[in-house]
PDB file of N, CA and C in Angstrom:
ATOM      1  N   UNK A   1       0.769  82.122  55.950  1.00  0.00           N
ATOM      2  CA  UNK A   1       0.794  81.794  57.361  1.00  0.00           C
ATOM      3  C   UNK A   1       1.490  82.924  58.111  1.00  0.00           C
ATOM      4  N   UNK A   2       0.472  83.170  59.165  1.00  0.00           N
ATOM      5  CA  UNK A   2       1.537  84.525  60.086  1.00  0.00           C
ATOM      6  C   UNK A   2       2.685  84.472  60.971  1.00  0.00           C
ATOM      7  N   UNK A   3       3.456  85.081  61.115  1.00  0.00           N
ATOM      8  CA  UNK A   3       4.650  84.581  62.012  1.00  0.00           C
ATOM      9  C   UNK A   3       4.294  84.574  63.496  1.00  0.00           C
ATOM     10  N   UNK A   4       3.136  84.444  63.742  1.00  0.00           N
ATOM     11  CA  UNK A   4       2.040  84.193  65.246  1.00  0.00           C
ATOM     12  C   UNK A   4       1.903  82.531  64.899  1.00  0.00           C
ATOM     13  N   UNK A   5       1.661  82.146  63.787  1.00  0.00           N
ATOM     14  CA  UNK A   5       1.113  81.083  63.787  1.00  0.00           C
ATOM     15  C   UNK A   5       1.582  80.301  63.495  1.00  0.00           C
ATOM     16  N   UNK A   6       3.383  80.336  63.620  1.00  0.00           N
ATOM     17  CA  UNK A   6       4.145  78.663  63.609  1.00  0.00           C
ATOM     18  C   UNK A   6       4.098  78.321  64.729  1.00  0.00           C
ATOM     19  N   UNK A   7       4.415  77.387  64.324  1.00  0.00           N
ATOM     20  CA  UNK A   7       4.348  76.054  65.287  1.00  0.00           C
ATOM     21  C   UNK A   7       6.340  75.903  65.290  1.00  0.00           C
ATOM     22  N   UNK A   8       6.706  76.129  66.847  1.00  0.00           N
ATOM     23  CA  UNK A   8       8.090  76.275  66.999  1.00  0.00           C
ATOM     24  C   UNK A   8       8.354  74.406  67.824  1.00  0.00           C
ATOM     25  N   UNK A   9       9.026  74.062  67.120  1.00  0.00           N
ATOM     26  CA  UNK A   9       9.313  71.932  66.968  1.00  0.00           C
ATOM     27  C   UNK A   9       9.940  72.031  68.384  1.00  0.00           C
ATOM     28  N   UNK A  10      10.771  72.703  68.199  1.00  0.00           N
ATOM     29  CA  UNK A  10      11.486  72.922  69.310  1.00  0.00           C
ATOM     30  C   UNK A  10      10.706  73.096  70.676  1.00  0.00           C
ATOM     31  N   UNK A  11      10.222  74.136  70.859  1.00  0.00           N
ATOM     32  CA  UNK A  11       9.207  74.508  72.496  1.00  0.00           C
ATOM     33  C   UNK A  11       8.271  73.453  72.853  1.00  0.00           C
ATOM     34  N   UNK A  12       7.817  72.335  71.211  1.00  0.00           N
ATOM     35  CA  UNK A  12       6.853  71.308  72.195  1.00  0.00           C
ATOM     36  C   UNK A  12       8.032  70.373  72.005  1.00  0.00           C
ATOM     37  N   UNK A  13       9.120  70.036  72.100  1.00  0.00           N
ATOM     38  CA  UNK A  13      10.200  69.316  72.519  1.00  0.00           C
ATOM     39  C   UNK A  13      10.287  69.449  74.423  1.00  0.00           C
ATOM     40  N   UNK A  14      10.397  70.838  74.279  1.00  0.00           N
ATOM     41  CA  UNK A  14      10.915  71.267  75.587  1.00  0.00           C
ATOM     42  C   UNK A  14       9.665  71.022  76.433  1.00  0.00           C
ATOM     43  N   UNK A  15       8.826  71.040  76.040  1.00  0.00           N
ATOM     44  CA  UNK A  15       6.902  70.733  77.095  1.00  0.00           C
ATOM     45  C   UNK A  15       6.857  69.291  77.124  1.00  0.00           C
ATOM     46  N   UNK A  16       7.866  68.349  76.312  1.00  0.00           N
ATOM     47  CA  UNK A  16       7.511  66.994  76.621  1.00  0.00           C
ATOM     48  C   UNK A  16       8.371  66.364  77.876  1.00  0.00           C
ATOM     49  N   UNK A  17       9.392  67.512  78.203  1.00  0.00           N
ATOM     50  CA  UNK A  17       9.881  66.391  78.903  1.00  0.00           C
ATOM     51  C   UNK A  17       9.515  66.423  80.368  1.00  0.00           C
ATOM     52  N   UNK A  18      10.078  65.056  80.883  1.00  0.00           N
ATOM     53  CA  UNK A  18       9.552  65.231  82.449  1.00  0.00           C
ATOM     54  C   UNK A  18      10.906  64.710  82.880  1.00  0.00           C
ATOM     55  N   UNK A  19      10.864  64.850  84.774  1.00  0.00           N
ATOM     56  CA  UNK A  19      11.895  64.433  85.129  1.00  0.00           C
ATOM     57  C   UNK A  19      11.720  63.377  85.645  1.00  0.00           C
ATOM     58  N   UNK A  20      13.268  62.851  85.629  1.00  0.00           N
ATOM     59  CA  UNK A  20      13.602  61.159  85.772  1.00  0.00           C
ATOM     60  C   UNK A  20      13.686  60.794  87.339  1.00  0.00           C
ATOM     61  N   UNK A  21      12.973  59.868  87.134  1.00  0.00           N
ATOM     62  CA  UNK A  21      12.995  59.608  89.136  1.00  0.00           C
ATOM     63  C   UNK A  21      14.276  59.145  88.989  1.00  0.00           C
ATOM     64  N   UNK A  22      14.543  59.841  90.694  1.00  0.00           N
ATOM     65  CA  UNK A  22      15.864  59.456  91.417  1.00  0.00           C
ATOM     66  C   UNK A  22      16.701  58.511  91.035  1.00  0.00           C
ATOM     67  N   UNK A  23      16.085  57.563  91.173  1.00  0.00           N
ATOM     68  CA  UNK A  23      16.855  56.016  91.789  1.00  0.00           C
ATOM     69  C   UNK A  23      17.541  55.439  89.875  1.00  0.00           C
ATOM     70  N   UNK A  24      16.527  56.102  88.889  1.00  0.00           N
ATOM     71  CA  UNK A  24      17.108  55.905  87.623  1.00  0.00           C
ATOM     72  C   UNK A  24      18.390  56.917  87.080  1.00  0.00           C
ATOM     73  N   UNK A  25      18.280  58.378  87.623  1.00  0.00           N
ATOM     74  CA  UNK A  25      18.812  58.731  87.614  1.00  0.00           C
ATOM     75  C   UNK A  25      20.783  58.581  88.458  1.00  0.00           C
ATOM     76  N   UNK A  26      20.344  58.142  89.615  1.00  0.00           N
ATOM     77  CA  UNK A  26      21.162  57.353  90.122  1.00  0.00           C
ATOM     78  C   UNK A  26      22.319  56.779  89.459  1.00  0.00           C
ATOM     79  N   UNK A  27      21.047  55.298  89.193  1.00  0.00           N
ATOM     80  CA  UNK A  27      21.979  54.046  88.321  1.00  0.00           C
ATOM     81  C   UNK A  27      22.453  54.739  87.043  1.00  0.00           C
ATOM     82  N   UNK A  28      22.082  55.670  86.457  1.00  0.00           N
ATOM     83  CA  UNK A  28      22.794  56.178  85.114  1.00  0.00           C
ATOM     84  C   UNK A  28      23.996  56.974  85.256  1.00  0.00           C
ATOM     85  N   UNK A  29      23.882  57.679  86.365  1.00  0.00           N
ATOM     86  CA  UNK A  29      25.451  58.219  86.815  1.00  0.00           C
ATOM     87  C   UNK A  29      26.349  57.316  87.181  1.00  0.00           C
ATOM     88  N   UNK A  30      26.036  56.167  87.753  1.00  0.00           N
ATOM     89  CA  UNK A  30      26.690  55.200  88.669  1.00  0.00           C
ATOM     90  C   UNK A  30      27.757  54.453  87.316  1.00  0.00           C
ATOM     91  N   UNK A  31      26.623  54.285  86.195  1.00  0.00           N
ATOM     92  CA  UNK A  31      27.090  53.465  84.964  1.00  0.00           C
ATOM     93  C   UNK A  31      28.204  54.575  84.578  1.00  0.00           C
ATOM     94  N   UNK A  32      27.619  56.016  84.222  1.00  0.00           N
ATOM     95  CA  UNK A  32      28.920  56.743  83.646  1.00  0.00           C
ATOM     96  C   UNK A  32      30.000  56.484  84.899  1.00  0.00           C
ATOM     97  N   UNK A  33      29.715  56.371  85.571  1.00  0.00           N
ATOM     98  CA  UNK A  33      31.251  56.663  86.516  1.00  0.00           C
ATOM     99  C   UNK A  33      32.157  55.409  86.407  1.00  0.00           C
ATOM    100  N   UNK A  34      31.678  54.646  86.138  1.00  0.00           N
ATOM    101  CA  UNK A  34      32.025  53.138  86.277  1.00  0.00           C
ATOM    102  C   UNK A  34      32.486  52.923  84.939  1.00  0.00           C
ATOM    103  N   UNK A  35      32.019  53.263  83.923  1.00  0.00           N
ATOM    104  CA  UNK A  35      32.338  53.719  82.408  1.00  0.00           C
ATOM    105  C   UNK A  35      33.569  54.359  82.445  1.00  0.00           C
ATOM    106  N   UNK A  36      34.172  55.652  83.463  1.00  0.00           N
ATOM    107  CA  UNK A  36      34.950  56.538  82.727  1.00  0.00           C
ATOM    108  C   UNK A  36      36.065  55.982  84.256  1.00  0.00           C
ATOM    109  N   UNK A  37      35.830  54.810  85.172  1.00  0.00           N
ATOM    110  CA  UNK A  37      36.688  54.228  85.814  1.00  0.00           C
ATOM    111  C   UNK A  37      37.230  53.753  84.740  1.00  0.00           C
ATOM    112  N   UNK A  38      36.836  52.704  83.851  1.00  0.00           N
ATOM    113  CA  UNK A  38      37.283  51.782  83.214  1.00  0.00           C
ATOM    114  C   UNK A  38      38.002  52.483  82.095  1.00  0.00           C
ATOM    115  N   UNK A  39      37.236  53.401  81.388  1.00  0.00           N
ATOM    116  CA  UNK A  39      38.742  53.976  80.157  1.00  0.00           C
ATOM    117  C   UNK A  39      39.844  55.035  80.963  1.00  0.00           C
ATOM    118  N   UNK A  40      39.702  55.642  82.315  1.00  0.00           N
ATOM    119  CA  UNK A  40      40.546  55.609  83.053  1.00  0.00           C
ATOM    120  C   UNK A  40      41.737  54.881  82.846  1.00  0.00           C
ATOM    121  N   UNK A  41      41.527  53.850  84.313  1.00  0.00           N
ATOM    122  CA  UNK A  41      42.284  52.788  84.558  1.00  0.00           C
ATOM    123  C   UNK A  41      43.024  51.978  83.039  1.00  0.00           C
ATOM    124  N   UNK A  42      42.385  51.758  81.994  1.00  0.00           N
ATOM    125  CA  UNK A  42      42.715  51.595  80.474  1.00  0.00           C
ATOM    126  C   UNK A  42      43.785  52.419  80.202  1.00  0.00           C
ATOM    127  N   UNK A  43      43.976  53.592  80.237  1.00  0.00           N
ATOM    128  CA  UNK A  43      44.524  54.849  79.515  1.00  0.00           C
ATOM    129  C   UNK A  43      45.488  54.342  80.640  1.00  0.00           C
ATOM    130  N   UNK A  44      45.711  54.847  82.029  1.00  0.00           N
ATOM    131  CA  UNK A  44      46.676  54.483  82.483  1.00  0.00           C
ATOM    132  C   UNK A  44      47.564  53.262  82.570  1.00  0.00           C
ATOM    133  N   UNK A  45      47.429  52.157  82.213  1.00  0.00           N
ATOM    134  CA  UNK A  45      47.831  51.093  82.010  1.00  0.00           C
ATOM    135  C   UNK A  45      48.580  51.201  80.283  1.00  0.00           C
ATOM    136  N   UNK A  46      47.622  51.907  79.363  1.00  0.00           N
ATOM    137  CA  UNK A  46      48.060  51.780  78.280  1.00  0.00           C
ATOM    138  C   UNK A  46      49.119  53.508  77.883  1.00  0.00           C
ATOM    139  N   UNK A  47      49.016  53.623  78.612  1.00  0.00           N
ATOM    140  CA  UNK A  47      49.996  55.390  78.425  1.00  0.00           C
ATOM    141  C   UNK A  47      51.209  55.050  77.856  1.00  0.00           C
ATOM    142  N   UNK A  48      51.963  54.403  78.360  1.00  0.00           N
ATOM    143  CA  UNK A  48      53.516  53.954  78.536  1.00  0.00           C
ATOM    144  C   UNK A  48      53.518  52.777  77.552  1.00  0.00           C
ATOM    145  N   UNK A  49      52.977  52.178  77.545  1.00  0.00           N
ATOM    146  CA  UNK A  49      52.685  50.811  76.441  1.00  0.00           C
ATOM    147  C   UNK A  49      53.913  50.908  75.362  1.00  0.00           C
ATOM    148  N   UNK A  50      53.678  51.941  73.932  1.00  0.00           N
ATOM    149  CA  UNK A  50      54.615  51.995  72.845  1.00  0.00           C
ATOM    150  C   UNK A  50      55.755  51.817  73.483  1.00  0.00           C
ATOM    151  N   UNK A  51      56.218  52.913  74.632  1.00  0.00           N
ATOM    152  CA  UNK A  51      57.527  53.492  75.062  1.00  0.00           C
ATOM    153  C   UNK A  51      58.223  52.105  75.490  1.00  0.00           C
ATOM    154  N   UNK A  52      57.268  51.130  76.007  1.00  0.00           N
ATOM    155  CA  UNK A  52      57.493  49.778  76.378  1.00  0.00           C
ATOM    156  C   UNK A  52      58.060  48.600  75.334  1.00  0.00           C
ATOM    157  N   UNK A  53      57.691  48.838  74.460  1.00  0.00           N
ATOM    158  CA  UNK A  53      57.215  47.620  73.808  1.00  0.00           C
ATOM    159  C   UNK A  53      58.848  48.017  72.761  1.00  0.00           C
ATOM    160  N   UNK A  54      58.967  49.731  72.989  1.00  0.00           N
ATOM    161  CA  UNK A  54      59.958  50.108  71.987  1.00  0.00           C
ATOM    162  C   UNK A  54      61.622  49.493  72.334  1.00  0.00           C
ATOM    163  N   UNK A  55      61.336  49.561  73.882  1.00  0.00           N
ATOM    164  CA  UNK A  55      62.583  49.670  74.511  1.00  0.00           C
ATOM    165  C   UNK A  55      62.517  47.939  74.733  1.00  0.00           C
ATOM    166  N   UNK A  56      61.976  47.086  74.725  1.00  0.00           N
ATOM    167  CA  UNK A  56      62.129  45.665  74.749  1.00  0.00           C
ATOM    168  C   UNK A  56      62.428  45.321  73.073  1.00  0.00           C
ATOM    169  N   UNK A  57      61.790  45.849  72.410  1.00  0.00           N
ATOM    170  CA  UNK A  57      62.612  45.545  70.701  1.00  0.00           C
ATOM    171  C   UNK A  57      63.967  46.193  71.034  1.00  0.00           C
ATOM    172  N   UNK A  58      64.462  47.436  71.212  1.00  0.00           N
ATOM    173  CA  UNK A  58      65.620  47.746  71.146  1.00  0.00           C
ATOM    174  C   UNK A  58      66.665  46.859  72.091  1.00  0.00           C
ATOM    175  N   UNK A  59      66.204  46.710  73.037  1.00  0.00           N
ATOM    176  CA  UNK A  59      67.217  45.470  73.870  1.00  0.00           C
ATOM    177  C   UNK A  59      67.775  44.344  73.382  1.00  0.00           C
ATOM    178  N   UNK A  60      66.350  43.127  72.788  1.00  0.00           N
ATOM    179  CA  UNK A  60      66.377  42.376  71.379  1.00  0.00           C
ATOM    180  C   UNK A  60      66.822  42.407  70.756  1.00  0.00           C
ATOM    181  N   UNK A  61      67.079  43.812  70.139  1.00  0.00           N
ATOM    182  CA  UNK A  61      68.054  43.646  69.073  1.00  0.00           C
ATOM    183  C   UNK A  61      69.207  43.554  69.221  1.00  0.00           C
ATOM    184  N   UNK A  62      69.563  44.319  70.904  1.00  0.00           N
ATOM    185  CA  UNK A  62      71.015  44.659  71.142  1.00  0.00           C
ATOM    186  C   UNK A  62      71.560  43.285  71.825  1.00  0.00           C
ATOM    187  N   UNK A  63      70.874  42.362  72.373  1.00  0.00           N
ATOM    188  CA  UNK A  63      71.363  41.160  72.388  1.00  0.00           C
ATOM    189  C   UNK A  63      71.684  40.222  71.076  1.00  0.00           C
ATOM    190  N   UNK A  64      71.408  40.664  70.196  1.00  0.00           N
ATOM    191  CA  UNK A  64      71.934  39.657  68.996  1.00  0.00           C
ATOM    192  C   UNK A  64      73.275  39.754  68.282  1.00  0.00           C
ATOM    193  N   UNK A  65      73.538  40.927  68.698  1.00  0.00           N
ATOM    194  CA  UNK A  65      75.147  41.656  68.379  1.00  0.00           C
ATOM    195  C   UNK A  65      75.708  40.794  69.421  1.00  0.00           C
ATOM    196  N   UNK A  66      75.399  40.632  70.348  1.00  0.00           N
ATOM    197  CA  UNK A  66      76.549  39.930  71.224  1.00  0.00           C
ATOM    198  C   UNK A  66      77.007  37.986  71.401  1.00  0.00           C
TER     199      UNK A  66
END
């Protein structure tokens, strides 16, 4: 077989595609954004968490001495 005559998988990958109407395109950004609100808002809520949870055991404990 000649190196004229492969067949590259790849280039009819790239000839299949078409573009996505608007309004789908849209709602799929809308979802990521709304997606990376939520592990956002998550992460900030949970940042401080350990540092929290450390310093209410250590208190706990320091009330039992007394």
């Amino acid at each position: 077989m000649a190196k004229k005559d492969r067949i590259n998988p790849f280039k009819e990958l790239e000839r299949s595609l078409l573009e996505v109407p608007p309004e789908m395109k849209k709602k799929v950004m809308n979802d990521i954004a709304t997606a990376k609100l939520i592990i956002d808002m998550g992460s900030l809520y949970t940042y401080n968490y350990p540092a929290a949870v450390k310093e209410v055991l250590r208190k706990k404990k320091g009330n039992r001495n007394k």
